[in-house]
PDB file of N, CA and C in Angstrom:
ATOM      1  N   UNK A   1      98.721 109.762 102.000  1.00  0.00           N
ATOM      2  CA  UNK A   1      98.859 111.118 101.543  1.00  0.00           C
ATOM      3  C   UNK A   1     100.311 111.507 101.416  1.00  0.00           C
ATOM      4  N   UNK A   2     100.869 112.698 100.738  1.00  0.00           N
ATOM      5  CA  UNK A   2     102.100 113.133 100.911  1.00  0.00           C
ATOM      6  C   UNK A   2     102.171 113.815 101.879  1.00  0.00           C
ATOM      7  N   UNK A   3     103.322 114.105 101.881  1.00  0.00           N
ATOM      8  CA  UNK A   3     103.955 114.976 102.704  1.00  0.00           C
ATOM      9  C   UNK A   3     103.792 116.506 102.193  1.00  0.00           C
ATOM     10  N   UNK A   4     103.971 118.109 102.992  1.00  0.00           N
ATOM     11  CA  UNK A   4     104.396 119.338 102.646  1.00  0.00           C
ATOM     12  C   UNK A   4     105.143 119.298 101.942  1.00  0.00           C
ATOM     13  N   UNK A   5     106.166 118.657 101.505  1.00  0.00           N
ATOM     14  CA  UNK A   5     107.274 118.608 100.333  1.00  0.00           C
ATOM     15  C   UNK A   5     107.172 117.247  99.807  1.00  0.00           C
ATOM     16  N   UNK A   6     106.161 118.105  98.501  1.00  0.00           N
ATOM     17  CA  UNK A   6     105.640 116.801  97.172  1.00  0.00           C
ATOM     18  C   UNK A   6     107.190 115.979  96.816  1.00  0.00           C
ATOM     19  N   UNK A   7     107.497 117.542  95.907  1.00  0.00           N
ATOM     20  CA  UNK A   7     108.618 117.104  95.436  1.00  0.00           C
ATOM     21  C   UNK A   7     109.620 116.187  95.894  1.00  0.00           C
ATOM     22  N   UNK A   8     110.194 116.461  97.091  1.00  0.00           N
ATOM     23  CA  UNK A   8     110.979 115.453  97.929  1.00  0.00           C
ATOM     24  C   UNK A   8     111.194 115.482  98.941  1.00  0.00           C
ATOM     25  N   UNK A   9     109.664 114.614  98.889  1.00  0.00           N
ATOM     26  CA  UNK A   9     108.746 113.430  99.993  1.00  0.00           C
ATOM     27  C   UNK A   9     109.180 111.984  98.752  1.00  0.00           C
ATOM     28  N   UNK A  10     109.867 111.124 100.057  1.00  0.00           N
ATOM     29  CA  UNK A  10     109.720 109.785  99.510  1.00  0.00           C
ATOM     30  C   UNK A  10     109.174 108.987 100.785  1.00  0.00           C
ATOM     31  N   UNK A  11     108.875 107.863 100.212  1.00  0.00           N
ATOM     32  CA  UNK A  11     107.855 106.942 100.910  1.00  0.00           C
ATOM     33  C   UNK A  11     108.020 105.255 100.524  1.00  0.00           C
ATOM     34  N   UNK A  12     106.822 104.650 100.711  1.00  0.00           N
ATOM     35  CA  UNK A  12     106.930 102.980 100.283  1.00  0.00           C
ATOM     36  C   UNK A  12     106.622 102.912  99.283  1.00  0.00           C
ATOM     37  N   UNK A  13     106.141 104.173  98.112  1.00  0.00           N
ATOM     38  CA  UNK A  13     106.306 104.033  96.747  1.00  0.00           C
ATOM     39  C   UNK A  13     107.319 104.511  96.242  1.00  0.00           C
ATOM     40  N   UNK A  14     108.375 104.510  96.330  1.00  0.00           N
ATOM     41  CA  UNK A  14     109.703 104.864  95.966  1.00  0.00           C
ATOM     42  C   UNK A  14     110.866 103.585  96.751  1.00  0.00           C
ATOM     43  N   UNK A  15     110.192 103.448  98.156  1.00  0.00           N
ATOM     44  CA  UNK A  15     111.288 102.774  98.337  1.00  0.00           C
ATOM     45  C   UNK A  15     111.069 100.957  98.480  1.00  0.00           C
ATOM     46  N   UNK A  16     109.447 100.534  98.400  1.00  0.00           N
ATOM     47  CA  UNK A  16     108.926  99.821  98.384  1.00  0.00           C
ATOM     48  C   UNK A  16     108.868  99.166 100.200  1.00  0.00           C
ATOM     49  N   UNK A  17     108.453  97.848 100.535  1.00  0.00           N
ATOM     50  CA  UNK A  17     108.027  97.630 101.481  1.00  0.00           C
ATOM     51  C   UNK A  17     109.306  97.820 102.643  1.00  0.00           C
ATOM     52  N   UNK A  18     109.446  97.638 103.964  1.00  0.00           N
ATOM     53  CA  UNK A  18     110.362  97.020 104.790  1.00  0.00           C
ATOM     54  C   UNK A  18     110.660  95.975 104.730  1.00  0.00           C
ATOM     55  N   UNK A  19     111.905  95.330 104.793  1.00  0.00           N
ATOM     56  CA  UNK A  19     112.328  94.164 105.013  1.00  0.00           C
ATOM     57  C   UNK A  19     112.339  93.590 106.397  1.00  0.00           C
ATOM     58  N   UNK A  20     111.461  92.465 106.615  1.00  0.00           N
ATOM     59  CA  UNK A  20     111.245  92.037 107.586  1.00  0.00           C
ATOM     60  C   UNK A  20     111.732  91.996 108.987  1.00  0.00           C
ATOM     61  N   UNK A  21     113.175  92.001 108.464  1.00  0.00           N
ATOM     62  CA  UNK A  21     114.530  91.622 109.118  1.00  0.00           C
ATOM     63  C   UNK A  21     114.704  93.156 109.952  1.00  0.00           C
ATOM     64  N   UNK A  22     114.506  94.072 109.381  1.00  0.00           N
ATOM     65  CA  UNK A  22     114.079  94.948 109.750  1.00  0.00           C
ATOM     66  C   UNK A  22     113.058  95.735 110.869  1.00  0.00           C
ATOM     67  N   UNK A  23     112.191  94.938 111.197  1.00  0.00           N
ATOM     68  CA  UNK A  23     111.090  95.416 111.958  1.00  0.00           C
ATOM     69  C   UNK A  23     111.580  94.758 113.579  1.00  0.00           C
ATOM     70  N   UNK A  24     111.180  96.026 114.439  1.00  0.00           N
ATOM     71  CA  UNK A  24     111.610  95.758 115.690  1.00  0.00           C
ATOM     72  C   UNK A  24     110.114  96.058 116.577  1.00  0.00           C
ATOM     73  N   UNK A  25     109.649  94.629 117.656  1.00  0.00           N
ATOM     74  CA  UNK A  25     108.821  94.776 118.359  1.00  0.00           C
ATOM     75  C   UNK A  25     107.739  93.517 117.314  1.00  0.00           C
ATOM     76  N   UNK A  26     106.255  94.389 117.823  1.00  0.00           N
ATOM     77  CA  UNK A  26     105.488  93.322 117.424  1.00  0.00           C
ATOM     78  C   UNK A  26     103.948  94.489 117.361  1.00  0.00           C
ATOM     79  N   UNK A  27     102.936  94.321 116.737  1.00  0.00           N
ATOM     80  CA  UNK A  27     101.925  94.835 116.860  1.00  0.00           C
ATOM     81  C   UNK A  27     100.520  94.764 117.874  1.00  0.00           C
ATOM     82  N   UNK A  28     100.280  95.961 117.971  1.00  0.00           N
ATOM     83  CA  UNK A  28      99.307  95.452 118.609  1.00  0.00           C
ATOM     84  C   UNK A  28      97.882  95.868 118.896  1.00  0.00           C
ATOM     85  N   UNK A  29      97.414  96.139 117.587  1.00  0.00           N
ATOM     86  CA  UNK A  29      96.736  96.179 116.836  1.00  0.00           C
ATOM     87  C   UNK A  29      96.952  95.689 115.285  1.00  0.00           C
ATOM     88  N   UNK A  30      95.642  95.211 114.797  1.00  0.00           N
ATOM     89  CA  UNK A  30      96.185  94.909 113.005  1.00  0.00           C
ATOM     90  C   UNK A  30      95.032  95.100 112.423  1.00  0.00           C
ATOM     91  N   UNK A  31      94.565  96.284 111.452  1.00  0.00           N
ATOM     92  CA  UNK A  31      93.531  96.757 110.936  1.00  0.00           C
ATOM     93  C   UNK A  31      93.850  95.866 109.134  1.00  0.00           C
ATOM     94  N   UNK A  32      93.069  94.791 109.234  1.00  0.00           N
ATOM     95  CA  UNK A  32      92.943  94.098 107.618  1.00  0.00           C
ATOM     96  C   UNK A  32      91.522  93.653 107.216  1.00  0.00           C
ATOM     97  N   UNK A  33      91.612  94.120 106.179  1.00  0.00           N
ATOM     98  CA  UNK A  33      91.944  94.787 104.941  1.00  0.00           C
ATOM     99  C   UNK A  33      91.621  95.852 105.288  1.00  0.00           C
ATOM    100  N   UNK A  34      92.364  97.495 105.095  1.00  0.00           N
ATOM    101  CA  UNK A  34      91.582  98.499 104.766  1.00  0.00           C
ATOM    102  C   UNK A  34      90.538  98.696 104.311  1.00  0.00           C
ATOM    103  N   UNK A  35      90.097  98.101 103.682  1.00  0.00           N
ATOM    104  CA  UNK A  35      88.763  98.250 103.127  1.00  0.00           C
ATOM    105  C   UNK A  35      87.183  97.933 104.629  1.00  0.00           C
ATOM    106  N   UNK A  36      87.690  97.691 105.329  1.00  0.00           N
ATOM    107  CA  UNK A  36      86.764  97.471 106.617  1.00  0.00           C
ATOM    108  C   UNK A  36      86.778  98.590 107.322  1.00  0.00           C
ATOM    109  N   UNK A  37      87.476  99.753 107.099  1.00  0.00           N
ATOM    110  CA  UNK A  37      87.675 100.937 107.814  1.00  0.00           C
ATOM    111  C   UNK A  37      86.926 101.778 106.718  1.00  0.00           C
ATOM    112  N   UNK A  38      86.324 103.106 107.203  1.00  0.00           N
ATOM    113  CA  UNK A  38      86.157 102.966 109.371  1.00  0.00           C
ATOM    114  C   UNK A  38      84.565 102.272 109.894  1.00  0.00           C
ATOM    115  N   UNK A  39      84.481 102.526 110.901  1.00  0.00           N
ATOM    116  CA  UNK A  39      83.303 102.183 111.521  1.00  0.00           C
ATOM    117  C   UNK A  39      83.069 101.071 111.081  1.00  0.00           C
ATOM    118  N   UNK A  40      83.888  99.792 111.014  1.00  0.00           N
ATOM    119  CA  UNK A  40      84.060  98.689 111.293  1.00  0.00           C
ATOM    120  C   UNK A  40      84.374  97.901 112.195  1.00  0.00           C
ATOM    121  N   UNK A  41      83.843  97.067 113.243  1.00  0.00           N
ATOM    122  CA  UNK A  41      84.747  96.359 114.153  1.00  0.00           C
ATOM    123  C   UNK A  41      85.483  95.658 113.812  1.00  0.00           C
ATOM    124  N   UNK A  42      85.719  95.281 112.835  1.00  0.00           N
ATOM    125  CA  UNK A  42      86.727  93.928 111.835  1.00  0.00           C
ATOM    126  C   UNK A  42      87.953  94.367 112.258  1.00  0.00           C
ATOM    127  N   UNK A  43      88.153  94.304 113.253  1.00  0.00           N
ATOM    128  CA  UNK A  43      90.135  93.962 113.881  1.00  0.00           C
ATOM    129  C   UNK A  43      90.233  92.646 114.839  1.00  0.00           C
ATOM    130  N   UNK A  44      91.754  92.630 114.477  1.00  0.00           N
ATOM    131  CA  UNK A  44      92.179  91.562 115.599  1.00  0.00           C
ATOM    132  C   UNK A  44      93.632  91.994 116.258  1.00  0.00           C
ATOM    133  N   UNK A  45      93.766  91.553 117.618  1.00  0.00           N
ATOM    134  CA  UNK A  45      94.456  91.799 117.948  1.00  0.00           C
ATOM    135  C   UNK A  45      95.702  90.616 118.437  1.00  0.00           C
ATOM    136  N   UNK A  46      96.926  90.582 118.584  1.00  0.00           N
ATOM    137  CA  UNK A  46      97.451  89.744 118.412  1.00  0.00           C
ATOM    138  C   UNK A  46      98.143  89.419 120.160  1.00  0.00           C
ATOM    139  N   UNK A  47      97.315  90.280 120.797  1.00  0.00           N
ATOM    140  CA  UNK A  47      98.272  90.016 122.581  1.00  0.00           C
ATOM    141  C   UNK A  47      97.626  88.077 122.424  1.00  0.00           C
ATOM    142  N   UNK A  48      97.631  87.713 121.674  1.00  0.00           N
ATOM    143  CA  UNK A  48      96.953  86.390 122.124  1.00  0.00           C
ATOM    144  C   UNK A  48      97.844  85.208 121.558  1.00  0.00           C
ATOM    145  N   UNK A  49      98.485  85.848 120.402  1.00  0.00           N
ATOM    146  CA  UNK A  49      99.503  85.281 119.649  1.00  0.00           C
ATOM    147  C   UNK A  49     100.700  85.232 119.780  1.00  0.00           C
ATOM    148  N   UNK A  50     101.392  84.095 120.408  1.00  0.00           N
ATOM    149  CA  UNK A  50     102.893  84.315 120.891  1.00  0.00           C
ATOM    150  C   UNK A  50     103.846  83.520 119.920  1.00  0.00           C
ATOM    151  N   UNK A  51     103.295  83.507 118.665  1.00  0.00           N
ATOM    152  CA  UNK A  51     104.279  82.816 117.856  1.00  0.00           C
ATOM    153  C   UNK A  51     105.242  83.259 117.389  1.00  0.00           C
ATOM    154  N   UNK A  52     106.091  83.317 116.814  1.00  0.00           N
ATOM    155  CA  UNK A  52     107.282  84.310 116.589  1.00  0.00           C
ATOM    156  C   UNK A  52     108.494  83.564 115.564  1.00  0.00           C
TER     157      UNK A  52
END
């Protein structure tokens, strides 16, 4: 959704994704595909995954 200020509200359609290099920490939760939401159990969680 936007923001209270249409006009200028920018976002990841203007500025496109994050750069990886960028992201600090790790998730923990991961809801994929949107399309399984809501009232889906289709998540996974990654405390199990220590790859990095």
């Amino acid at each position: 959704g936007m923001g209270d200020n249409r006009i200028g509200s920018a976002d990841s359609r203007l500025w496109g994704p994050v750069p990886e290099d960028n992201i600090i920490g790790r998730p923990i939760i991961r809801f994929m595909p949107p399309s399984f939401l809501p009232g889906n159990a289709s998540y996974t969680t990654d405390s199990h995954n220590n790859s990095q």
